[in-house]
N, C-alpha and C. Protein backbone atom coordinates (compact mmCIF):
# COMPACT_ATOMS: atom_id res chain seq x y z
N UNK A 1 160.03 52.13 -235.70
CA UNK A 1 159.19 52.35 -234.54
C UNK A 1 158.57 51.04 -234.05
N UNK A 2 158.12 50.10 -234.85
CA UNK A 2 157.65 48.70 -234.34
C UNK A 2 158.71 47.95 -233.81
N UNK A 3 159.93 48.40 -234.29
CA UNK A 3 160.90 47.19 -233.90
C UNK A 3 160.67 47.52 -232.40
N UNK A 4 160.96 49.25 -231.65
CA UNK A 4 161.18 49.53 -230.53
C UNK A 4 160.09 48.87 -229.97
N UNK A 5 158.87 48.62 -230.32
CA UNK A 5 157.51 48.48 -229.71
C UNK A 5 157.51 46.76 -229.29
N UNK A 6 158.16 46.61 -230.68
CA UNK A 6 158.27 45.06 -230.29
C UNK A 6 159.37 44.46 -229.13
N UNK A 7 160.82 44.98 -229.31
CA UNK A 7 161.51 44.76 -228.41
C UNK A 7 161.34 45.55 -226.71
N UNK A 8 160.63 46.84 -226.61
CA UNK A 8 160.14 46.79 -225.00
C UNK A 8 158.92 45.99 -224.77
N UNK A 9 157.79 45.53 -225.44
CA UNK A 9 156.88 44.44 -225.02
C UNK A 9 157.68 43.28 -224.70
N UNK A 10 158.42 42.85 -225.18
CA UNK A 10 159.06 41.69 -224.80
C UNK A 10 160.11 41.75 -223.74
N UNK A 11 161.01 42.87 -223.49
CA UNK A 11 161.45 43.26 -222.12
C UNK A 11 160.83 43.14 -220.66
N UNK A 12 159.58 43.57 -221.19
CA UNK A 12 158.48 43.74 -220.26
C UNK A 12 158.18 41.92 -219.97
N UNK A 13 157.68 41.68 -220.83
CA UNK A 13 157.34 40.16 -221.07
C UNK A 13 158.02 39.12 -220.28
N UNK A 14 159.50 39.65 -220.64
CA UNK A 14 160.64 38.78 -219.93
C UNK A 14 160.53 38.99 -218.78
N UNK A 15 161.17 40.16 -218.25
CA UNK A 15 161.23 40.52 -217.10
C UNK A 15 160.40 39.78 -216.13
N UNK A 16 159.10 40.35 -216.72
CA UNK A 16 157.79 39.96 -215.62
C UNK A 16 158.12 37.91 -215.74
N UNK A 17 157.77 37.35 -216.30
CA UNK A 17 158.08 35.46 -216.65
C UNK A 17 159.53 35.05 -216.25
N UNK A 18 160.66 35.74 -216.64
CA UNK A 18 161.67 35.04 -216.09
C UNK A 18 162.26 35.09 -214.67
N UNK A 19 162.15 36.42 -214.16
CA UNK A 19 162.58 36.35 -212.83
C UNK A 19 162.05 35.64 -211.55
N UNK A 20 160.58 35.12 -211.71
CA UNK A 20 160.21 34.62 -210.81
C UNK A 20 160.88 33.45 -211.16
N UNK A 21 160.98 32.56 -212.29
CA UNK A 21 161.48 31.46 -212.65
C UNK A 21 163.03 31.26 -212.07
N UNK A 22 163.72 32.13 -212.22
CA UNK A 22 164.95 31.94 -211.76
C UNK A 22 164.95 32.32 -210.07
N UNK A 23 164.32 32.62 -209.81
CA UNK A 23 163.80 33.10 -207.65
C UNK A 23 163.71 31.61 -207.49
N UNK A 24 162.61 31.06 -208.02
CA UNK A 24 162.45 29.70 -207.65
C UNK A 24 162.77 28.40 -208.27
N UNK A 25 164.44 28.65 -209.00
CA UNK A 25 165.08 27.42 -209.18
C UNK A 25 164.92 26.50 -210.34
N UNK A 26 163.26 26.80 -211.08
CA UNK A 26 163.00 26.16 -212.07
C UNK A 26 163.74 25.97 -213.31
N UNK A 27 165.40 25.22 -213.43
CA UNK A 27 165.73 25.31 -214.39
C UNK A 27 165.39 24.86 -215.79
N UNK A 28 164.79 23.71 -215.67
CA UNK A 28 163.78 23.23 -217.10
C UNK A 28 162.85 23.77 -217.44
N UNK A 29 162.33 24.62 -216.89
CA UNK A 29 161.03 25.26 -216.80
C UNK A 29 161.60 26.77 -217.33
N UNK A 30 163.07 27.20 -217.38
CA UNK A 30 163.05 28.11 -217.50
C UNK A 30 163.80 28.59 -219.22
N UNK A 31 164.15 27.33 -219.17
CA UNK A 31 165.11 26.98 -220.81
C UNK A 31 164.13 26.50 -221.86
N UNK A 32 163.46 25.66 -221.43
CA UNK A 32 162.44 26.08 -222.13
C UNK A 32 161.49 26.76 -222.67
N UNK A 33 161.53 27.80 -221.79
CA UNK A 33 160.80 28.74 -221.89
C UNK A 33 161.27 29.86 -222.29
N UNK A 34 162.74 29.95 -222.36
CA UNK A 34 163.81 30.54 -222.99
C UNK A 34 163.88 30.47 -224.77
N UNK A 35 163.40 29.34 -224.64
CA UNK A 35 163.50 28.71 -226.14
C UNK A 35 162.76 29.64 -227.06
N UNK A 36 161.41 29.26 -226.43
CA UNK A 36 159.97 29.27 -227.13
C UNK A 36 160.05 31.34 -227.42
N UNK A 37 160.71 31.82 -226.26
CA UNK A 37 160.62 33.45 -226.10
C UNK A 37 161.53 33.70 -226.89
N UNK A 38 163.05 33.18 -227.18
CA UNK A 38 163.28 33.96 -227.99
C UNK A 38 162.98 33.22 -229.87
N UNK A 39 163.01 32.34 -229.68
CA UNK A 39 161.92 31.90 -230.83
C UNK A 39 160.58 32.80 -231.52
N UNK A 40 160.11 32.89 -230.69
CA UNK A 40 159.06 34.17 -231.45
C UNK A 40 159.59 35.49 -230.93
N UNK A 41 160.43 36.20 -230.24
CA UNK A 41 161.20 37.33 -230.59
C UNK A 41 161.71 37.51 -231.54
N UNK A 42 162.27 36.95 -232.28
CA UNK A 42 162.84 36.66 -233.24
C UNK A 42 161.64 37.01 -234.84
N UNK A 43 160.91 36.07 -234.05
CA UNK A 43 159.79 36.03 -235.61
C UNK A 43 159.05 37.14 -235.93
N UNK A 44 158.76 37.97 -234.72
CA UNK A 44 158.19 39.16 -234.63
C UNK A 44 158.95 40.18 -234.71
N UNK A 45 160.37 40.22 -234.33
CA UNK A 45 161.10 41.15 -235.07
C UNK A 45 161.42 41.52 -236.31
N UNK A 46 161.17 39.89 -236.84
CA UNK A 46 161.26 39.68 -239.02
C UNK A 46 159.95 40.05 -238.94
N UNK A 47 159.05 40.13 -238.99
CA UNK A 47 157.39 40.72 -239.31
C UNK A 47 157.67 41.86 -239.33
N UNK A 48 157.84 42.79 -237.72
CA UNK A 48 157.92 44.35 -237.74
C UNK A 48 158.91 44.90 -238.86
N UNK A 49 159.97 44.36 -239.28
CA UNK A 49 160.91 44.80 -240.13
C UNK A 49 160.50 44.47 -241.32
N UNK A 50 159.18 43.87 -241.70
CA UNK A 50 158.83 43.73 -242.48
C UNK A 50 159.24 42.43 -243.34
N UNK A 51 159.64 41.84 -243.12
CA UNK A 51 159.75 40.15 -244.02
C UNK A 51 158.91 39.17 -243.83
N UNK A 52 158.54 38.91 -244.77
CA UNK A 52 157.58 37.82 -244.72
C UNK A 52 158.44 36.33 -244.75
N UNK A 53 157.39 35.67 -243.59
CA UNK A 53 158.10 34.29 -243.17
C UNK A 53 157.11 33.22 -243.78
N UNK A 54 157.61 32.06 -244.21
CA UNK A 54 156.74 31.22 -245.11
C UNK A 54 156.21 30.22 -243.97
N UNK A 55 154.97 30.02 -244.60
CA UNK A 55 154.55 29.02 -243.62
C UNK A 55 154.56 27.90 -243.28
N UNK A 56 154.93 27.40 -242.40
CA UNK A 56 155.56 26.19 -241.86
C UNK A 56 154.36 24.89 -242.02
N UNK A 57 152.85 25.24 -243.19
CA UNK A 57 152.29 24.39 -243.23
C UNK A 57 153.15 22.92 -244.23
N UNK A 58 153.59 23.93 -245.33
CA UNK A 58 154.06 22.79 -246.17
C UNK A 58 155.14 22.04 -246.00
N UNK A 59 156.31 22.15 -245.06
CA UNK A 59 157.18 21.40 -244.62
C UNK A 59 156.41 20.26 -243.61
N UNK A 60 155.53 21.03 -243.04
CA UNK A 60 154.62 19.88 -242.11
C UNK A 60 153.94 19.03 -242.78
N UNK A 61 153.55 19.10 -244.15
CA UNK A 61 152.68 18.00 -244.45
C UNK A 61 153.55 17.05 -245.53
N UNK A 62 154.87 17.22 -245.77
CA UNK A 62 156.32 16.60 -246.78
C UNK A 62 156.41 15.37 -245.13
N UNK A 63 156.43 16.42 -243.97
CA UNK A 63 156.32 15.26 -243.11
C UNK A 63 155.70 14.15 -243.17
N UNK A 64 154.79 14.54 -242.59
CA UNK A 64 153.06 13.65 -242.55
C UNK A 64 153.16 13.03 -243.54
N UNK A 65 153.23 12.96 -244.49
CA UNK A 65 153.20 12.38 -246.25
C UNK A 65 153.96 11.45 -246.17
N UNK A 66 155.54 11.35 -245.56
CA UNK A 66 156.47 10.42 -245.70
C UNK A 66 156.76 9.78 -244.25
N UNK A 67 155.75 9.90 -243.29
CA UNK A 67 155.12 8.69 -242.10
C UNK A 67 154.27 8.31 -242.79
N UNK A 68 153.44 8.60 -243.69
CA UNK A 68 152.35 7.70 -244.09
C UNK A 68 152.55 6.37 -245.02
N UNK A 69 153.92 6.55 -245.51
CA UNK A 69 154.36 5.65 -246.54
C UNK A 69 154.58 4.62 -245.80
């Protein structure tokens, strides 16, 4: 039942954000924004289905750690 909830909010979501984008030509504006949407479609579909996703703090700071060297 969440998956459905999750995938028509985001129908909705799309719909309403992408079509004006593509009316008015914005192609960078719209791939990117393509990105980012189905990027967290995605993440929120692994949540509702229940999987837990690890958090992206500790790969970020293996970063940070090895610019600092």
């Amino acid at each position: 039942m969440a998956v459905l909830i999750v995938i028509l909010i985001y129908s909705l979501a799309g719909f309403i954000e992408i079509f004006p984008m593509i009316k008015k030509k914005q192609k960078k504006r719209l791939i990117l924004y393509s990105i980012f949407f189905i990027i967290s479609f995605l993440i929120s579909i692994l949540l509702s289905i229940g999987i837990e996703i690890s958090s992206p703090a500790v790969f970020i700071e293996r970063i940070v750690v090895l610019f600092k060297k």
